[in-house]
C-alpha atoms as a PDB file:
ATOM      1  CA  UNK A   1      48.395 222.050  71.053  1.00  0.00           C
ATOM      2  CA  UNK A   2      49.840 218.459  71.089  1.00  0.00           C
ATOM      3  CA  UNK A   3      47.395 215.809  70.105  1.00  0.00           C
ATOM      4  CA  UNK A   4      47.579 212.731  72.457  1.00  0.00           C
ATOM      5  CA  UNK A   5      46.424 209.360  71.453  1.00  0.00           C
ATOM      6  CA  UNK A   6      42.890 208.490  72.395  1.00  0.00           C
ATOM      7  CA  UNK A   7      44.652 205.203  74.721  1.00  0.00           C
ATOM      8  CA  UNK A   8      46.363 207.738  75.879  1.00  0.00           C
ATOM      9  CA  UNK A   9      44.301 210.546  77.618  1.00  0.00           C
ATOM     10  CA  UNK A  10      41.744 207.222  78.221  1.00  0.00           C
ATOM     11  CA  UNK A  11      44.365 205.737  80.318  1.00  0.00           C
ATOM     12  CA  UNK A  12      45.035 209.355  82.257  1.00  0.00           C
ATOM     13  CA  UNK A  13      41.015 209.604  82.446  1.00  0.00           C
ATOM     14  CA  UNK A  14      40.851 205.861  84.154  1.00  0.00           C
ATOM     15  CA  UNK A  15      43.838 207.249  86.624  1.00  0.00           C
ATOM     16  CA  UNK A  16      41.459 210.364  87.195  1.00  0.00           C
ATOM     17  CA  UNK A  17      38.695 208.449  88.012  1.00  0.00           C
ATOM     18  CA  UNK A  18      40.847 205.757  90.652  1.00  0.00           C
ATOM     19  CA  UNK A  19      41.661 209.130  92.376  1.00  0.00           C
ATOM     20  CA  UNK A  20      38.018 210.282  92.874  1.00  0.00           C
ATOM     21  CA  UNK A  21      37.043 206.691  94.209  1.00  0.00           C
ATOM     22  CA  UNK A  22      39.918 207.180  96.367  1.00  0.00           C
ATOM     23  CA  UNK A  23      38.348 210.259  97.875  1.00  0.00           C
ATOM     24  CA  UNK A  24      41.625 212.515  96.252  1.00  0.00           C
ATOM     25  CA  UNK A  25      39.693 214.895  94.195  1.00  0.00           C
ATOM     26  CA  UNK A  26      41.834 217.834  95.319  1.00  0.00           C
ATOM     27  CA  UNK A  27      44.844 215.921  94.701  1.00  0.00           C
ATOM     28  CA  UNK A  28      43.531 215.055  91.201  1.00  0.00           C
ATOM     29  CA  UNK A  29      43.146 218.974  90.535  1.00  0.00           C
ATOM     30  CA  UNK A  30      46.796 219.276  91.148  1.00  0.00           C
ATOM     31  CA  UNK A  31      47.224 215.975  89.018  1.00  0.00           C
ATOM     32  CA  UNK A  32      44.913 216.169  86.077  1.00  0.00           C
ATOM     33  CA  UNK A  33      44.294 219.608  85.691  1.00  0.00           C
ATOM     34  CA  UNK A  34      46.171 222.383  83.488  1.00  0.00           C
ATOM     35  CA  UNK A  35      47.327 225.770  84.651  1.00  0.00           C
ATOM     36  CA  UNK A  36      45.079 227.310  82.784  1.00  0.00           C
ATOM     37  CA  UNK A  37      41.709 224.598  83.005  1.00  0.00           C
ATOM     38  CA  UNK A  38      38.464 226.071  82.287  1.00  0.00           C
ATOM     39  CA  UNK A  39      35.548 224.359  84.498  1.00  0.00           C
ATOM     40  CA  UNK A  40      32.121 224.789  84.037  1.00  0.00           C
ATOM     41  CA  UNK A  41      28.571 223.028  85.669  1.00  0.00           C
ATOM     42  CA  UNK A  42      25.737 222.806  83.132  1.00  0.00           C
ATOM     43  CA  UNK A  43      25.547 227.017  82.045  1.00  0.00           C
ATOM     44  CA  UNK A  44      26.878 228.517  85.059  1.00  0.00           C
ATOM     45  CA  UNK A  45      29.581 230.996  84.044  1.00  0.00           C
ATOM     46  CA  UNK A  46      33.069 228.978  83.896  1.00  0.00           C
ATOM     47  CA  UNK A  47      35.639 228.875  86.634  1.00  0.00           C
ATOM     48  CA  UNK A  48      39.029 229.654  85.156  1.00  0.00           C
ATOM     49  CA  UNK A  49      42.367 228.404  86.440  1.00  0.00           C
ATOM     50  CA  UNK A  50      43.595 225.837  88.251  1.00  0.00           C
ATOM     51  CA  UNK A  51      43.526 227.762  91.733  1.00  0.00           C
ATOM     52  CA  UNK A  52      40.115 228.913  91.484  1.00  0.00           C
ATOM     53  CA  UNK A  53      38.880 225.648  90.613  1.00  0.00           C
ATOM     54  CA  UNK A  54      40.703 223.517  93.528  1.00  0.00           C
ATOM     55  CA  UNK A  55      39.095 226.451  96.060  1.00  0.00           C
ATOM     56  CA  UNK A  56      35.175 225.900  94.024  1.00  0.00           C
ATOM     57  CA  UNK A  57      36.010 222.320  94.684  1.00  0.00           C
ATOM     58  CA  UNK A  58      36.930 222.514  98.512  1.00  0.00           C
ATOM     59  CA  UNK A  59      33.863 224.977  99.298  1.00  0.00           C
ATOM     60  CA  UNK A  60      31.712 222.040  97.330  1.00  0.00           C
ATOM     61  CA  UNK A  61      33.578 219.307  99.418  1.00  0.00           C
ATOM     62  CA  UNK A  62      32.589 221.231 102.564  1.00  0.00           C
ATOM     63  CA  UNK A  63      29.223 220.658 102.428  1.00  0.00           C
ATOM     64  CA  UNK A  64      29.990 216.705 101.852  1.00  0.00           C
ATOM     65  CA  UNK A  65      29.137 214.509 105.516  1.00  0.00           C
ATOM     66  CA  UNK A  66      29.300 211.555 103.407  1.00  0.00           C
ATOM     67  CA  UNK A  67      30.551 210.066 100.152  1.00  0.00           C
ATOM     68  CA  UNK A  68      28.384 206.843  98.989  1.00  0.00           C
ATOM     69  CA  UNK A  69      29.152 205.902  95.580  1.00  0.00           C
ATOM     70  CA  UNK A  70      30.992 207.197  92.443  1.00  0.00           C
ATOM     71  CA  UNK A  71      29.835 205.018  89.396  1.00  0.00           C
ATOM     72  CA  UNK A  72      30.966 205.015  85.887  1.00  0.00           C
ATOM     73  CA  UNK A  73      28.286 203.902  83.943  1.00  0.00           C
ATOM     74  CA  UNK A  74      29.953 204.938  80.598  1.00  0.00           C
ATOM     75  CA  UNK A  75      33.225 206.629  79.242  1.00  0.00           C
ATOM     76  CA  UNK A  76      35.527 206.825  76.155  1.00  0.00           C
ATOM     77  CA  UNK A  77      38.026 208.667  74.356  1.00  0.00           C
ATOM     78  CA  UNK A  78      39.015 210.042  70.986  1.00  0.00           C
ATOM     79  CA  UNK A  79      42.241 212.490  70.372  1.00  0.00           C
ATOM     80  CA  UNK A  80      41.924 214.836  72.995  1.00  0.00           C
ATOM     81  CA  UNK A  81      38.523 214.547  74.343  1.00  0.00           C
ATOM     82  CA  UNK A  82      36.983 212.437  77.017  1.00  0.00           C
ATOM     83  CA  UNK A  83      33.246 211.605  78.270  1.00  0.00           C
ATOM     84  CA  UNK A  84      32.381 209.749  80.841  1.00  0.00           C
ATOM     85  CA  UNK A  85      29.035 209.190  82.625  1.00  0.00           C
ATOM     86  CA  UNK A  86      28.837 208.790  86.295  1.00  0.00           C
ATOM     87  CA  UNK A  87      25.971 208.697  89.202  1.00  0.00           C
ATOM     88  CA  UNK A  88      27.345 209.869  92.400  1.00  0.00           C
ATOM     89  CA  UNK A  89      25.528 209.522  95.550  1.00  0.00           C
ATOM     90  CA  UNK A  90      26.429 211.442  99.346  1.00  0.00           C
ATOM     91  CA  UNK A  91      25.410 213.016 102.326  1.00  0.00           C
ATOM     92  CA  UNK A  92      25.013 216.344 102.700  1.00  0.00           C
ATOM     93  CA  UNK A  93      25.978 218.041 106.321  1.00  0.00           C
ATOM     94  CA  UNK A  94      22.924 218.566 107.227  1.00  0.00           C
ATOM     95  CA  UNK A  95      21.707 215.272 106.577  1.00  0.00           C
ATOM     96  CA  UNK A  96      19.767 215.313 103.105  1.00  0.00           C
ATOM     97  CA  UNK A  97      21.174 212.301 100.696  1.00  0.00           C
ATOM     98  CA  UNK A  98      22.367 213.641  96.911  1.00  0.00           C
ATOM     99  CA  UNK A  99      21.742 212.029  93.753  1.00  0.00           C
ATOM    100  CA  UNK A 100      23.315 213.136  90.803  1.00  0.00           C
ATOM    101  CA  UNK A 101      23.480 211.232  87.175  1.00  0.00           C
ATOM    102  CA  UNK A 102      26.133 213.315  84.764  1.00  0.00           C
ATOM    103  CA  UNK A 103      27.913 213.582  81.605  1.00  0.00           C
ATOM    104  CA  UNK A 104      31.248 215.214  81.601  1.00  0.00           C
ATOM    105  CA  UNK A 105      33.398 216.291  78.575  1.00  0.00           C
ATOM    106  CA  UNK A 106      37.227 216.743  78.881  1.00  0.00           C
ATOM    107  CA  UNK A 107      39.458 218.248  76.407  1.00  0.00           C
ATOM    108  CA  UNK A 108      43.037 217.582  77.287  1.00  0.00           C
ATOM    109  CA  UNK A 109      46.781 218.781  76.335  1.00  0.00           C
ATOM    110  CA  UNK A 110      49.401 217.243  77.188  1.00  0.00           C
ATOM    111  CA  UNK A 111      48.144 215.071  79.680  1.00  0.00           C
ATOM    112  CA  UNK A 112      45.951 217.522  81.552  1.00  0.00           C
ATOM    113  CA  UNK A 113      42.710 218.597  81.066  1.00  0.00           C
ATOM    114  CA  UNK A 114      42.466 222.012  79.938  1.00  0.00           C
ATOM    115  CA  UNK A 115      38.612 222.044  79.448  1.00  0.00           C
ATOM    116  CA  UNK A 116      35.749 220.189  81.474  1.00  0.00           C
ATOM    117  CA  UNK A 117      32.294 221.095  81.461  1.00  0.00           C
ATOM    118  CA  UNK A 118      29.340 218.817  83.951  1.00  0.00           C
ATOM    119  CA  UNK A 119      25.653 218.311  82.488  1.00  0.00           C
ATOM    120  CA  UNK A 120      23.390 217.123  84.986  1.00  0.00           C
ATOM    121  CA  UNK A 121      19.876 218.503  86.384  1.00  0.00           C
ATOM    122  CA  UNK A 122      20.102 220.550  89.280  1.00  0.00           C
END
């Protein structure tokens, strides 16, 4: 495993998060994520690989009517591991508005994340 610089994978983590304020979170799969990435919400069993993960994520965007806000409220960096907090805010289809305050913890290699795992309440 190649250790990166912690300016390093917090610059790629700042590009990750200009992509999800963009509304390009599939595109940031492709981007950001490894091959082999390992994804997992709060204690749920983990999705593994890159394909499985951009398909969790489009069945999650499909519920989506409307995004409202993706805040970072707190992030940093140190060799190859990231956190960041954020509170996200949408619409789902049918109408009923989401709320959801985070932590998220990245391990990276070589420039893509190889590791993430979401704490939130459900």
């Amino acid at each position: 495993m190649t250790t990166a610089t912690a300016a390093n994978v917090h610059h790629r983590l700042t590009e990750l998060f200009d992509y999800i304020r963009a509304g390009r979170i599939l595109e940031a799969i492709d981007e950001f994520y490894a091959e082999d990435v390992v994804m997992q919400e709060n204690s749920a069993p983990p999705t593994i690989g890159r394909q499985a993960n951009l398909e969790r994520e489009r069945q999650f965007l499909s519920t989506v009517k409307e995004w409202r806000g993706f805040e970072v409220t707190a992030h940093g960096a140190g060799n190859d591991a990231t956190f960041y907090e954020t509170v996200m805010d949408w619409i789902a289809k049918d109408g009923t508005p989401v709320h959801i305050e985070q932590a998220v913890v990245t391990k990276w290699r070589d420039g893509r994340i190889v590791h993430e795992r979401f704490y939130h309440n459900p």
